[in-house]
Protein backbone atom coordinates (compact mmCIF):
# COMPACT_ATOMS: atom_id res chain seq x y z
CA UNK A 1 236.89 220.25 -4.76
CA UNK A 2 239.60 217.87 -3.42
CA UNK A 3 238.50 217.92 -0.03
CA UNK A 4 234.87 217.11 -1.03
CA UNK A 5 235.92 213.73 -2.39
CA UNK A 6 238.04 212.55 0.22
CA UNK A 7 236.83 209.41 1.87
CA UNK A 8 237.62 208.54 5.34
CA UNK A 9 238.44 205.07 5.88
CA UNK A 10 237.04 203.60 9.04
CA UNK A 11 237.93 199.96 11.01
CA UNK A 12 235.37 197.50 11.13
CA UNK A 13 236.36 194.96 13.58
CA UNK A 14 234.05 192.63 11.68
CA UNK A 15 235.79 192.74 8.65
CA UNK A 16 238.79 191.33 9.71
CA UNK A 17 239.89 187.90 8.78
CA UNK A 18 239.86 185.20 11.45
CA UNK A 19 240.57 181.57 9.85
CA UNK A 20 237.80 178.50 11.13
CA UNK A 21 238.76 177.40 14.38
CA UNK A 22 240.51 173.42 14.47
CA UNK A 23 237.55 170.86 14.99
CA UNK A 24 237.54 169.07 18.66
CA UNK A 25 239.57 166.15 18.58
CA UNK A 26 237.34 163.16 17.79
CA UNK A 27 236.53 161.06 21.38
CA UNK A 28 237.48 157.51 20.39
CA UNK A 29 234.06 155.49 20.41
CA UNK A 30 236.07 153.04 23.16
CA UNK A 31 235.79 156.24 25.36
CA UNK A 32 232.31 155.56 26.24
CA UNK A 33 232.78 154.46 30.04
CA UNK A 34 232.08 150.71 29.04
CA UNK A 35 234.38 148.20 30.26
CA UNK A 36 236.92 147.43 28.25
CA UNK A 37 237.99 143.60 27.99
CA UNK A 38 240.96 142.99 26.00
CA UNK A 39 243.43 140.01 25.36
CA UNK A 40 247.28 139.58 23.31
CA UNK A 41 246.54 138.49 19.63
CA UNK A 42 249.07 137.80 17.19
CA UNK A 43 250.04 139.56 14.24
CA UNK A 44 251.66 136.94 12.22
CA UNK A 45 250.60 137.07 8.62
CA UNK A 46 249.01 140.64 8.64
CA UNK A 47 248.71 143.05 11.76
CA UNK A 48 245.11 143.80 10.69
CA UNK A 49 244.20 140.18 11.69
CA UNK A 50 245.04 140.82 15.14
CA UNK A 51 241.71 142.97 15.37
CA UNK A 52 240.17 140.57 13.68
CA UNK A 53 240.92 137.97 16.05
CA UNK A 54 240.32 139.78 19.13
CA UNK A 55 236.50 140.98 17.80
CA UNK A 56 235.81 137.28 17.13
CA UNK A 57 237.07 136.18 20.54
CA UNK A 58 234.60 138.45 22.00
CA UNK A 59 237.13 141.49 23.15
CA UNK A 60 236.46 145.48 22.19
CA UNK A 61 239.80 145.71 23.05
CA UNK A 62 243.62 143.90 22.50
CA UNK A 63 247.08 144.21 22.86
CA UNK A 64 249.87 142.86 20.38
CA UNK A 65 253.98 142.93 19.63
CA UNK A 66 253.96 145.51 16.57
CA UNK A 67 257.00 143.46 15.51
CA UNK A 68 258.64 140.40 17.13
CA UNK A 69 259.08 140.46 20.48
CA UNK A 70 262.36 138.38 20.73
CA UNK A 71 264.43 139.54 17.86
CA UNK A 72 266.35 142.88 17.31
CA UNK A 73 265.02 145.02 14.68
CA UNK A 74 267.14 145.88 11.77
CA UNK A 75 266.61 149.19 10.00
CA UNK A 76 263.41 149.99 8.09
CA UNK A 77 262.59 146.42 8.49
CA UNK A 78 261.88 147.31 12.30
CA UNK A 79 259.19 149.73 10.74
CA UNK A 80 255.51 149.59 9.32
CA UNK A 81 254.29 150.61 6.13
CA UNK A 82 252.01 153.11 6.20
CA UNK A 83 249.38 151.45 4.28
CA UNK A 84 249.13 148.61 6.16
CA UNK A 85 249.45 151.18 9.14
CA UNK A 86 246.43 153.08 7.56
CA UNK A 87 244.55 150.07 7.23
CA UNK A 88 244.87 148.77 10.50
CA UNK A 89 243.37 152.20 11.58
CA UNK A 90 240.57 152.50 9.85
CA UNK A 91 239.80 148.65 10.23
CA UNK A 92 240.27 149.17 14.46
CA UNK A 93 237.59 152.19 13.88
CA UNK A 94 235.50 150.08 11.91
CA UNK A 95 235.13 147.23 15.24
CA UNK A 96 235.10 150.22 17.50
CA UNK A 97 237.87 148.03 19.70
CA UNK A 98 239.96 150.16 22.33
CA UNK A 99 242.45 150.91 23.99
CA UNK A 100 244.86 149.33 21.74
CA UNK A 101 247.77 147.96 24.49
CA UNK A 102 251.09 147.30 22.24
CA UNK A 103 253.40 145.01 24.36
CA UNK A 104 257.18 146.44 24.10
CA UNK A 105 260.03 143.50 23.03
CA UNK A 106 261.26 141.40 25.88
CA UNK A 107 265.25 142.01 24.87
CA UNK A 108 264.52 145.35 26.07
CA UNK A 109 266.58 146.63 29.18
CA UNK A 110 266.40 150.19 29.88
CA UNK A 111 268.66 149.31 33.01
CA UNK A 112 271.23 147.34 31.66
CA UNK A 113 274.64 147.97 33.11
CA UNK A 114 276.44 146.79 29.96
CA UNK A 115 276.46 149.93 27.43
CA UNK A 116 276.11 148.10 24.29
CA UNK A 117 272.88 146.12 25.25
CA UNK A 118 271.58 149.27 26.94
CA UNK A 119 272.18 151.50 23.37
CA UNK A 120 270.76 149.08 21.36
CA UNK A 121 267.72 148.81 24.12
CA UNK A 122 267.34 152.52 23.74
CA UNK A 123 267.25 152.57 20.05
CA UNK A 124 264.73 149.19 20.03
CA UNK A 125 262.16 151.62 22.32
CA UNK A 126 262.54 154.10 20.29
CA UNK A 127 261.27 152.01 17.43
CA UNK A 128 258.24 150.83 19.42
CA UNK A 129 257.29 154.36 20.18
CA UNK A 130 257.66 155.08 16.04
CA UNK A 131 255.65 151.85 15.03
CA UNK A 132 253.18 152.54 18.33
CA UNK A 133 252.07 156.01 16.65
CA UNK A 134 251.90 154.80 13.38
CA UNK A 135 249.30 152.56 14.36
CA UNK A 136 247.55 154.88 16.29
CA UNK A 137 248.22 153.16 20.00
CA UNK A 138 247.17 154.25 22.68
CA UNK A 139 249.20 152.81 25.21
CA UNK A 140 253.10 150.97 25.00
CA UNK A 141 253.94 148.73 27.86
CA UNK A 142 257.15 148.03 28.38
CA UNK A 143 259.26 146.09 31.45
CA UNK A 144 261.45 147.99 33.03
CA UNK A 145 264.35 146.09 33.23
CA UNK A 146 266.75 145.06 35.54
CA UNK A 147 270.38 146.36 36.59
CA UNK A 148 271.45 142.88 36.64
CA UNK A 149 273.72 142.62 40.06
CA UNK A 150 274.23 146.19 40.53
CA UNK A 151 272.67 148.88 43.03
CA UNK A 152 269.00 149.06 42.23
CA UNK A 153 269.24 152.99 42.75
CA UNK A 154 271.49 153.45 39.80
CA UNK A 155 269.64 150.91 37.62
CA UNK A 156 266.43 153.24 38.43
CA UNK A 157 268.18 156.32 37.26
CA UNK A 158 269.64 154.54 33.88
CA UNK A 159 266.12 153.03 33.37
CA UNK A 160 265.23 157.42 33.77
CA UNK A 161 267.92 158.44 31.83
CA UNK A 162 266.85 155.52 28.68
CA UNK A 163 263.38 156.49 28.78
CA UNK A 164 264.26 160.00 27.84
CA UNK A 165 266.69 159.38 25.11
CA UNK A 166 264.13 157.06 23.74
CA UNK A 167 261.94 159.49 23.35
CA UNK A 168 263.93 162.54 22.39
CA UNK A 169 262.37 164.23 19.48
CA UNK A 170 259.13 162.83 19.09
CA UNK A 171 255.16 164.04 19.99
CA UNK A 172 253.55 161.41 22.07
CA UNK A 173 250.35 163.03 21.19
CA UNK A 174 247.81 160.59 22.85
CA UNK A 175 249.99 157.93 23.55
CA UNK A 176 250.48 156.83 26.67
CA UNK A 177 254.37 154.94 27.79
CA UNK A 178 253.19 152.06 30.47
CA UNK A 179 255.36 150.70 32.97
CA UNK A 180 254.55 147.34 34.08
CA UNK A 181 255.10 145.90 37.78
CA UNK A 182 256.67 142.43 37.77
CA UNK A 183 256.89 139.31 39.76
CA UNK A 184 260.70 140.23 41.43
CA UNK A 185 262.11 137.45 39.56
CA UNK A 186 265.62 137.34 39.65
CA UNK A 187 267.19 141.11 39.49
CA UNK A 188 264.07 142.69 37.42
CA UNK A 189 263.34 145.96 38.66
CA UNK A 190 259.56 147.32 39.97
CA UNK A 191 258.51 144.33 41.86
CA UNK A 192 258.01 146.83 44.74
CA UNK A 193 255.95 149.86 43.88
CA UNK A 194 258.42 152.23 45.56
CA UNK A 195 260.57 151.47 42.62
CA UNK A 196 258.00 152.26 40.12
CA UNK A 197 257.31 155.63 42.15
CA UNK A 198 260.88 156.80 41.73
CA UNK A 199 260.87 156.39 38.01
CA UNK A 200 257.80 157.93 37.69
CA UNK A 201 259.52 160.84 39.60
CA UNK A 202 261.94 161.72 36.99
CA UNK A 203 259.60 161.39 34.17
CA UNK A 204 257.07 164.22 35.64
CA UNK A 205 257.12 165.77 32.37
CA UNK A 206 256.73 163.00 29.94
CA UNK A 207 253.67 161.19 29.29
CA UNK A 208 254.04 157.83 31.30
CA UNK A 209 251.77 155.44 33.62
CA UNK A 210 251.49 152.02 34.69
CA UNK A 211 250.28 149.00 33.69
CA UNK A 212 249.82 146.46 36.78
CA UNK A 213 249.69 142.67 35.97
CA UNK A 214 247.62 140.60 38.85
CA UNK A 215 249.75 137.52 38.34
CA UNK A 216 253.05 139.84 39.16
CA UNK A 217 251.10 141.47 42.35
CA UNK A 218 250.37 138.36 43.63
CA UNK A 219 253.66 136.67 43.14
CA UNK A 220 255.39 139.45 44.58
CA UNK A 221 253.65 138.99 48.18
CA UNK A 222 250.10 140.97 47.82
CA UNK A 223 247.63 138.89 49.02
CA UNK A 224 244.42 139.80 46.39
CA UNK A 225 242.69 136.79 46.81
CA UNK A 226 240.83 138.57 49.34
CA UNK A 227 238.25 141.51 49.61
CA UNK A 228 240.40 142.50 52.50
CA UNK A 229 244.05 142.19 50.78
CA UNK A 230 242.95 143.91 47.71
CA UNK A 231 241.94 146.88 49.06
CA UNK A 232 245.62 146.69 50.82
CA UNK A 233 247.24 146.61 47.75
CA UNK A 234 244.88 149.24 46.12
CA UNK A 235 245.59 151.42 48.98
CA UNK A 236 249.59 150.80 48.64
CA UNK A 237 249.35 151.49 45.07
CA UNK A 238 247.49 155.22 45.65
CA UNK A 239 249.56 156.14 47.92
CA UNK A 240 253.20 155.14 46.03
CA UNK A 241 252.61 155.58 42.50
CA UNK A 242 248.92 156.85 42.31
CA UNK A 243 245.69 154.88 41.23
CA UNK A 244 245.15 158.15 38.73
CA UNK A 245 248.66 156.68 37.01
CA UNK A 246 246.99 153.13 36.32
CA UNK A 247 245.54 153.03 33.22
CA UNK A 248 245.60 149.42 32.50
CA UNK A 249 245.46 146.13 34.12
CA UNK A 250 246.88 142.73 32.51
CA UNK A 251 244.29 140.04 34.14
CA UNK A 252 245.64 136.86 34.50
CA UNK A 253 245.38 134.27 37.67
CA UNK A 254 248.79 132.58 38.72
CA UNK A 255 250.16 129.08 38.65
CA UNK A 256 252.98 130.06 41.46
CA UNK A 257 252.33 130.37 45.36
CA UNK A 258 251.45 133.88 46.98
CA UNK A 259 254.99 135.67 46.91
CA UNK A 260 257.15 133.40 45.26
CA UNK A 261 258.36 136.47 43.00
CA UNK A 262 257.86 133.88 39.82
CA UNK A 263 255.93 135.04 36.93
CA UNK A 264 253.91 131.76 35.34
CA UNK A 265 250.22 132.87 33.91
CA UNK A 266 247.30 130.55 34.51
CA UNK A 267 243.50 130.79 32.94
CA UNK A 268 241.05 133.16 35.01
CA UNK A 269 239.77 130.94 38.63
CA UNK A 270 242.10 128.15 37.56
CA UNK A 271 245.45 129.46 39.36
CA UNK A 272 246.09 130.07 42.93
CA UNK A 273 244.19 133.85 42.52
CA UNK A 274 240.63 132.26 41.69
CA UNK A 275 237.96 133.71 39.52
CA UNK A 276 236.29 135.44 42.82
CA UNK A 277 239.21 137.62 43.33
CA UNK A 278 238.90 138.07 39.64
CA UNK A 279 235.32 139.45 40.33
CA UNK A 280 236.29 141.95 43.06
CA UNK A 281 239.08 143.10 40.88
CA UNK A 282 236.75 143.66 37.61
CA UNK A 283 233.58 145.14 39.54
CA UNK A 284 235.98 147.46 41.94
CA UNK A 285 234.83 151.40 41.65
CA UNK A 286 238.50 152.27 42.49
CA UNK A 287 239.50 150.08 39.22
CA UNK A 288 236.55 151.99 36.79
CA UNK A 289 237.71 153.13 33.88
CA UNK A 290 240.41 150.99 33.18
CA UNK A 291 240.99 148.32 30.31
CA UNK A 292 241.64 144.70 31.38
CA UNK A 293 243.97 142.63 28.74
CA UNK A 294 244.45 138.94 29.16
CA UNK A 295 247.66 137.36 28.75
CA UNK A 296 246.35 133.71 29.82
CA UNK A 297 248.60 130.79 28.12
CA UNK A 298 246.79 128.99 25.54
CA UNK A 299 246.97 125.17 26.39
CA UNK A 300 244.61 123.80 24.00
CA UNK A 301 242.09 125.55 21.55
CA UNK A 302 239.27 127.88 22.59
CA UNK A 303 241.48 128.65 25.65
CA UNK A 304 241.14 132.29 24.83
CA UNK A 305 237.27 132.25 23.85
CA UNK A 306 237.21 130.57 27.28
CA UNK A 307 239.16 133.27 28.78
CA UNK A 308 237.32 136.61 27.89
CA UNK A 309 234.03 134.50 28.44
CA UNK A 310 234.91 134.57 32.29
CA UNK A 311 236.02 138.12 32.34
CA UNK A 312 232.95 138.99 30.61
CA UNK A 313 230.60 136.54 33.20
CA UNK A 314 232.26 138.10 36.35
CA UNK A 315 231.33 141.62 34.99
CA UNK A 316 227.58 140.15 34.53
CA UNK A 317 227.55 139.92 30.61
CA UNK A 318 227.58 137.20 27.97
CA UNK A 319 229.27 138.32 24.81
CA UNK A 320 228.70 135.65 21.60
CA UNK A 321 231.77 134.84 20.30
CA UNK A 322 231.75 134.73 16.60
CA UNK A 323 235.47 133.81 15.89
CA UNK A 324 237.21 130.20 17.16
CA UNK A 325 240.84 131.18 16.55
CA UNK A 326 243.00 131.67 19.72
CA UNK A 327 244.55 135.37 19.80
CA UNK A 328 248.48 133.30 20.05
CA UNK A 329 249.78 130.04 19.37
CA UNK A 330 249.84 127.16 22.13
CA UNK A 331 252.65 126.66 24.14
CA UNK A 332 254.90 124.32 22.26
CA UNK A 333 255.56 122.37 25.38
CA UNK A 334 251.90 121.16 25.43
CA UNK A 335 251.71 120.16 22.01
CA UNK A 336 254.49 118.06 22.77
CA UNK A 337 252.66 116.35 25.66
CA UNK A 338 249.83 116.25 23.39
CA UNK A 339 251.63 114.16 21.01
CA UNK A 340 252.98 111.53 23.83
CA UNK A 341 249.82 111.03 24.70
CA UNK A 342 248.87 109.10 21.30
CA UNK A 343 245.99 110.06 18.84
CA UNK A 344 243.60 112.32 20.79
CA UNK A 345 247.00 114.50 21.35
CA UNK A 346 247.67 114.86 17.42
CA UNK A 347 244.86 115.58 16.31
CA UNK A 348 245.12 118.84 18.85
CA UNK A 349 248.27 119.64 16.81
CA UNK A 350 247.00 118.92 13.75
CA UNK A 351 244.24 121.16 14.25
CA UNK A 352 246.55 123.75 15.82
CA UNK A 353 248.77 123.31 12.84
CA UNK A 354 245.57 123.99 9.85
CA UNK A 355 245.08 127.21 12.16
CA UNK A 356 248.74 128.44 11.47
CA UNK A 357 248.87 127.67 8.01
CA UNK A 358 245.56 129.82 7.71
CA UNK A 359 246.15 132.37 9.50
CA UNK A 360 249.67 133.01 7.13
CA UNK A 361 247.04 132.91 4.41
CA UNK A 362 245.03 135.82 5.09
């Protein structure tokens, strides 16, 4: 009788439990193989004006300090609340404006010599990496510093040996660490790509690129004004640190003489670069795919608006701006000269200053 009510249990491999697979990642709307025109804003006031700024100048994409670029930060203060974090985010989504470039403090110097400064450097990166993922960056550009008057191949290593205490313990998860070529002034470091190579080489496993600034090529001795000497630089660039590793370009023309190694910004065709090298640069296949940030001084207002205009003309495309604010403040030394030059000069401040005080209002 038992053995007539025995059941046999049997496997069904369809029964099992298998939990819902993670959705894709969401592709970032700016990931739609436009071009990508971008310029600094400022964040004074709120961060979430910065996007604001940068849609009304006419830009789908910007780069900004997330805190100020020539002070130390001091605990939590160096940090960002989350709701303004969280509003920033959604606000970004909301004008569909990418990549978002943050622009690492200039006190920064991951080569430093002096232990102290080159601690408290580490700890400051480490900081822009924290506020950089809390807003949902997707690159950080930083400079890489300079070893002051000591061998260049032991400031490389220290610059190596900073960026990986810097990041010790935390997921990068799409963000990207950009090293930016300079101008060779004084001792800086990376003014010749081989430099930038051999850092590169002792990151392999962390997530880091490069940023290259037109002004800095140009000042250090590459000739770009030319079809013929950009494609020489383009081809020096592949073949030291990779074309694949350049994900971002800082457009601006130069005041200062091919290869005198000094960094000094001038507006797009106004400098000794010229907006036809601008052109080549924008329009070249080898450069597809990459976002293009201005960084162009703001001498009087609308400089900016006047700025990504040109950028967007050499590409073959009028964007409307809708905003008149300039993305940063104008160069105090101007408004100065502006004043000494009677009434037309003060009313430039005076108009400069009613744009301050409102943009601390919102």
């Amino acid at each position: 009788m038992a053995e007539e009510h025995r059941i046999t249990l049997t496997f069904d491999d369809a029964d099992e439990y298998r939990p819902e697979p993670p959705p894709a990642p969401e592709i970032p709307a700016w990931k739609d193989g436009s071009i990508r025109i971008g310029i600094h804003t400022s964040i004074a006031g709120d961060i979430s004006g910065s996007l604001e700024i940068a849609h009304g100048l006419g830009a789908n994409a910007l780069q900004i300090f997330s805190a100020s670029p020539r002070m130390w930060g001091k605990g939590n203060t160096s940090r960002i609340a989350e709701a303004d974090a969280a509003r920033f985010r959604d606000r970004r989504k909301e004008l569909s404006l990418g990549p978002l470039v943050i622009h690492g403090n200039y006190l920064i110097n991951l080569a430093s010599p002096n232990p102290v400064l080159r601690t408290r450097s580490v700890q400051a990166f480490h900081q822009e990496v924290v506020r950089a993922l809390a807003l949902g960056a997707d690159y950080l550009v930083i400079h890489p510093g300079s070893g002051r008057e000591g061998d260049r191949n032991s400031a490389v290593s220290a610059i190596v040996q900073s960026l990986r205490q810097a990041l010790r313990g935390l997921k990068l998860g799409d963000l990207k660490i950009l090293l930016e070529n300079t101008a060779g002034q004084g001792t800086s470091l990376c003014w010749q790509f081989e430099e930038m190579k051999a850092i590169l080489e002792g990151c392999r496993d962390l997530a880091i690129g490069v940023c290259i600034d037109t002004a800095h090529v140009f000042a250090a001795g590459h000739d770009i004004r030319t079809a013929e000497g950009l494609e020489s630089a383009l081809r020096l660039i592949d073949s030291t640190i990779g074309l694949d590793r350049v994900f971002v370009l800082h457009v601006n023309d130069s005041k200062t003489a091919l290869g005198s190694r000094v960094d000094r910004h001038e507006h797009i065709g106004k400098g000794k670069i010229g907006a036809d090298a601008f052109g080549r640069i924008l329009n070249h296949s080898l450069l597809a795919g990459r976002a293009f940030i201005l960084e162009t001084p703001i001498d009087k207002p609308g400089d900016d608006r006047r700025n990504v205009a040109a950028l967007w003309k050499l590409v073959g495309r009028v964007v409307k701006a809708t905003g008149t604010r300039d993305g940063m403040k104008p160069r105090r030394k101007k408004l100065k000269q502006a004043v000494q030059k009677g009434s037309k000069g003060r009313k430039v401040v005076k108009a400069a200053a009613k744009r301050h005080r409102s943009a601390r209002r919102k």
